[in-house]
C-alpha atoms as a PDB file:
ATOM      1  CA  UNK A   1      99.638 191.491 -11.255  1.00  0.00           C
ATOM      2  CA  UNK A   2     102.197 188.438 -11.321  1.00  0.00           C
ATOM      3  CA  UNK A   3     100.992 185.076 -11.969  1.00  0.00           C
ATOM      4  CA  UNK A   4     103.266 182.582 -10.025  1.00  0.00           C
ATOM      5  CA  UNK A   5     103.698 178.523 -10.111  1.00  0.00           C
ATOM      6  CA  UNK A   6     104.546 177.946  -6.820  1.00  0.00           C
ATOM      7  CA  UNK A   7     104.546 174.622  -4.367  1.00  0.00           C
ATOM      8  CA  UNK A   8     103.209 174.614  -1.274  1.00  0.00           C
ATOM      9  CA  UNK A   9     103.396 171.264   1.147  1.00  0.00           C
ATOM     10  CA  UNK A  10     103.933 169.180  -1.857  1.00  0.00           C
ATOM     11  CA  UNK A  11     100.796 171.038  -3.987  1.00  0.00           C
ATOM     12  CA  UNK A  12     101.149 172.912  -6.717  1.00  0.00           C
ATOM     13  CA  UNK A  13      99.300 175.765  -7.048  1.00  0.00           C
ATOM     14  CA  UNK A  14      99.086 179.073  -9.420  1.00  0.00           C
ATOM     15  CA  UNK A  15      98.741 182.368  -7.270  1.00  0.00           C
ATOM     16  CA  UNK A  16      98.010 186.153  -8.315  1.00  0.00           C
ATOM     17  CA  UNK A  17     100.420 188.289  -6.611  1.00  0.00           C
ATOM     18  CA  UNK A  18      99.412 192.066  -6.901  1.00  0.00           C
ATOM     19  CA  UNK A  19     103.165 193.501  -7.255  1.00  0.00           C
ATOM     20  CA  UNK A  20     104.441 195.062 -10.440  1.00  0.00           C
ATOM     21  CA  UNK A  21     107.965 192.975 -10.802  1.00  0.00           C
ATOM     22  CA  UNK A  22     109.119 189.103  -9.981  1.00  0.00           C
ATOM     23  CA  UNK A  23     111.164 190.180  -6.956  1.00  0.00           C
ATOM     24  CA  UNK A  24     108.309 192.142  -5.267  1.00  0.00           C
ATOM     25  CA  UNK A  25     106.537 188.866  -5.950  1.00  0.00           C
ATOM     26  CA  UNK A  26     108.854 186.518  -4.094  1.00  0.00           C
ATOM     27  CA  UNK A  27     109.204 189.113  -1.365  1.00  0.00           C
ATOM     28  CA  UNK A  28     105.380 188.927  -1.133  1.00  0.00           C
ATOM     29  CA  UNK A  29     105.353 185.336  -1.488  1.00  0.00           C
ATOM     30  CA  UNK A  30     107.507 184.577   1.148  1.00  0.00           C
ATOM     31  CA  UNK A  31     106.210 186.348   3.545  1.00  0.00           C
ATOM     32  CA  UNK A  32     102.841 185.128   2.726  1.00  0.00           C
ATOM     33  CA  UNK A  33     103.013 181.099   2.483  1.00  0.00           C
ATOM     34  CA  UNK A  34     107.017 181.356   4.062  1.00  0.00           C
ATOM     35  CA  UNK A  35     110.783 180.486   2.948  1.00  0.00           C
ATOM     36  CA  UNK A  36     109.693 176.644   2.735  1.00  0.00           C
ATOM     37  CA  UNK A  37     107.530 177.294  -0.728  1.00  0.00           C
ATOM     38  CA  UNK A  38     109.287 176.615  -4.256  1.00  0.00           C
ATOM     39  CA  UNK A  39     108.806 179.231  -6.601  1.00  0.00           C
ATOM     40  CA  UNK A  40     108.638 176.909  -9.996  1.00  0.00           C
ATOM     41  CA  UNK A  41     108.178 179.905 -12.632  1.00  0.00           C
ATOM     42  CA  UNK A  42     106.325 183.087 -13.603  1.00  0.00           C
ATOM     43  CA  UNK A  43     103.246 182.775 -15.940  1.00  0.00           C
ATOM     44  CA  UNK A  44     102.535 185.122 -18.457  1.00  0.00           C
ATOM     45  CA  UNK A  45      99.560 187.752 -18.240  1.00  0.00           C
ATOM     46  CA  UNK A  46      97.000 187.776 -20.610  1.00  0.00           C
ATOM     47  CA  UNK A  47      97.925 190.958 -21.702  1.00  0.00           C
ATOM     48  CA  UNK A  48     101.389 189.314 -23.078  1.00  0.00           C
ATOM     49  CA  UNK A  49      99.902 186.799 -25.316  1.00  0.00           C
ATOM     50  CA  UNK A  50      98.233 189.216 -27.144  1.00  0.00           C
ATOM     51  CA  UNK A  51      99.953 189.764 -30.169  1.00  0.00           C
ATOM     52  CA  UNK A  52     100.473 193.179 -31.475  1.00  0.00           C
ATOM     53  CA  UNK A  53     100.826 194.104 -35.081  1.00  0.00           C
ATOM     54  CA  UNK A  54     104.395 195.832 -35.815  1.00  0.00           C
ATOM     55  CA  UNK A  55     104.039 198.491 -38.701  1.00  0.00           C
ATOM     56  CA  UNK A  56     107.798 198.060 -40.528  1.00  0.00           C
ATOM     57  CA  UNK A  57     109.335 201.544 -41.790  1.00  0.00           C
ATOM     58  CA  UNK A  58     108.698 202.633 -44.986  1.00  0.00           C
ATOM     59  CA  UNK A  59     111.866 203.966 -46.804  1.00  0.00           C
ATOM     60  CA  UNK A  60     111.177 207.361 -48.805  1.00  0.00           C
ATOM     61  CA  UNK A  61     112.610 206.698 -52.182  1.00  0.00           C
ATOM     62  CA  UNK A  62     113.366 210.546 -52.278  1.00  0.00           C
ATOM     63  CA  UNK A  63     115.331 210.196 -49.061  1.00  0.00           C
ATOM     64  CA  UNK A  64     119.300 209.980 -49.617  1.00  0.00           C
ATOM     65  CA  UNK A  65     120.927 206.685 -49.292  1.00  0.00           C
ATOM     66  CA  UNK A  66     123.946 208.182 -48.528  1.00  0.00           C
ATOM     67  CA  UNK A  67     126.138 206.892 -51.512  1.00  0.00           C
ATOM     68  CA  UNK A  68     128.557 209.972 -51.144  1.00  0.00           C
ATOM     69  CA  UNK A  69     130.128 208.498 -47.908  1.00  0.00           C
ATOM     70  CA  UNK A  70     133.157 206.925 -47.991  1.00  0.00           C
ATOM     71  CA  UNK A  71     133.374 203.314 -47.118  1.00  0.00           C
ATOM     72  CA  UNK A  72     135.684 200.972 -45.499  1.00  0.00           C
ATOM     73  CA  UNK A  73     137.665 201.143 -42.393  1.00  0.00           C
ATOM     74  CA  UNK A  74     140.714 203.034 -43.817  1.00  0.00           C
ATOM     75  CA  UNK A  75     138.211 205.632 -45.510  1.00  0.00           C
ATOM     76  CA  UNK A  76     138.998 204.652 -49.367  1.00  0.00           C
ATOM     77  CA  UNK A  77     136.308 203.811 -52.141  1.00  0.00           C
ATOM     78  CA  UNK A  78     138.097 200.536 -52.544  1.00  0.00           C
ATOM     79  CA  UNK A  79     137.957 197.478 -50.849  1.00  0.00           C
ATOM     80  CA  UNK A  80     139.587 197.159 -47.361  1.00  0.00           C
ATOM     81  CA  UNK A  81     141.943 193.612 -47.787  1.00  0.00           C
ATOM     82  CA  UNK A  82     141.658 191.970 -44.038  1.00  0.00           C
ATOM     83  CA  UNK A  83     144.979 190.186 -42.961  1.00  0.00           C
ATOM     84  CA  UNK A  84     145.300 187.692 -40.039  1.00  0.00           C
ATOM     85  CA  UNK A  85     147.945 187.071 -38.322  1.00  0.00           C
ATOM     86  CA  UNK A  86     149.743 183.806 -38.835  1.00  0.00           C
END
């Protein structure tokens, strides 16, 4: 279900349109009030504004932190030195 903020002979109104994406919902709207309606925007479903806790990843301090790569662009433990061209 899309909630849509449309206008209608100069009213605005906000419609549930049972579709599951926006252009389904301006197909459906068109061919309900016709091509002369202005779509203003999509609301959001009250499902979206619910707020869901994200758990952030725990690091394993036993895990490897892969210090025995080798770093830098050329490959080499030292420092790569980045030259532009003047």
């Amino acid at each position: 279900m899309i909630k849509a903020d449309i206008v209608v002979a100069e009213q605005r109104q906000i419609v549930d349109v049972p579709v599951a994406t926006e252009s389904e919902a301006i197909r459906v709207l068109w061919n309900t009030y016709g091509l002369g309606i202005e779509i203003k925007g999509w609301l959001p479903n009250k499902k979206s504004n619910v707020l869901e806790e994200v758990q952030d990843e725990q690091v394993d301090s036993n895990e490897s932190d892969d210090s025995n790569e080798l770093g830098g662009a050329s490959g080499s433990t030292q420092g790569d030195i980045l030259q532009a061209n003047e």
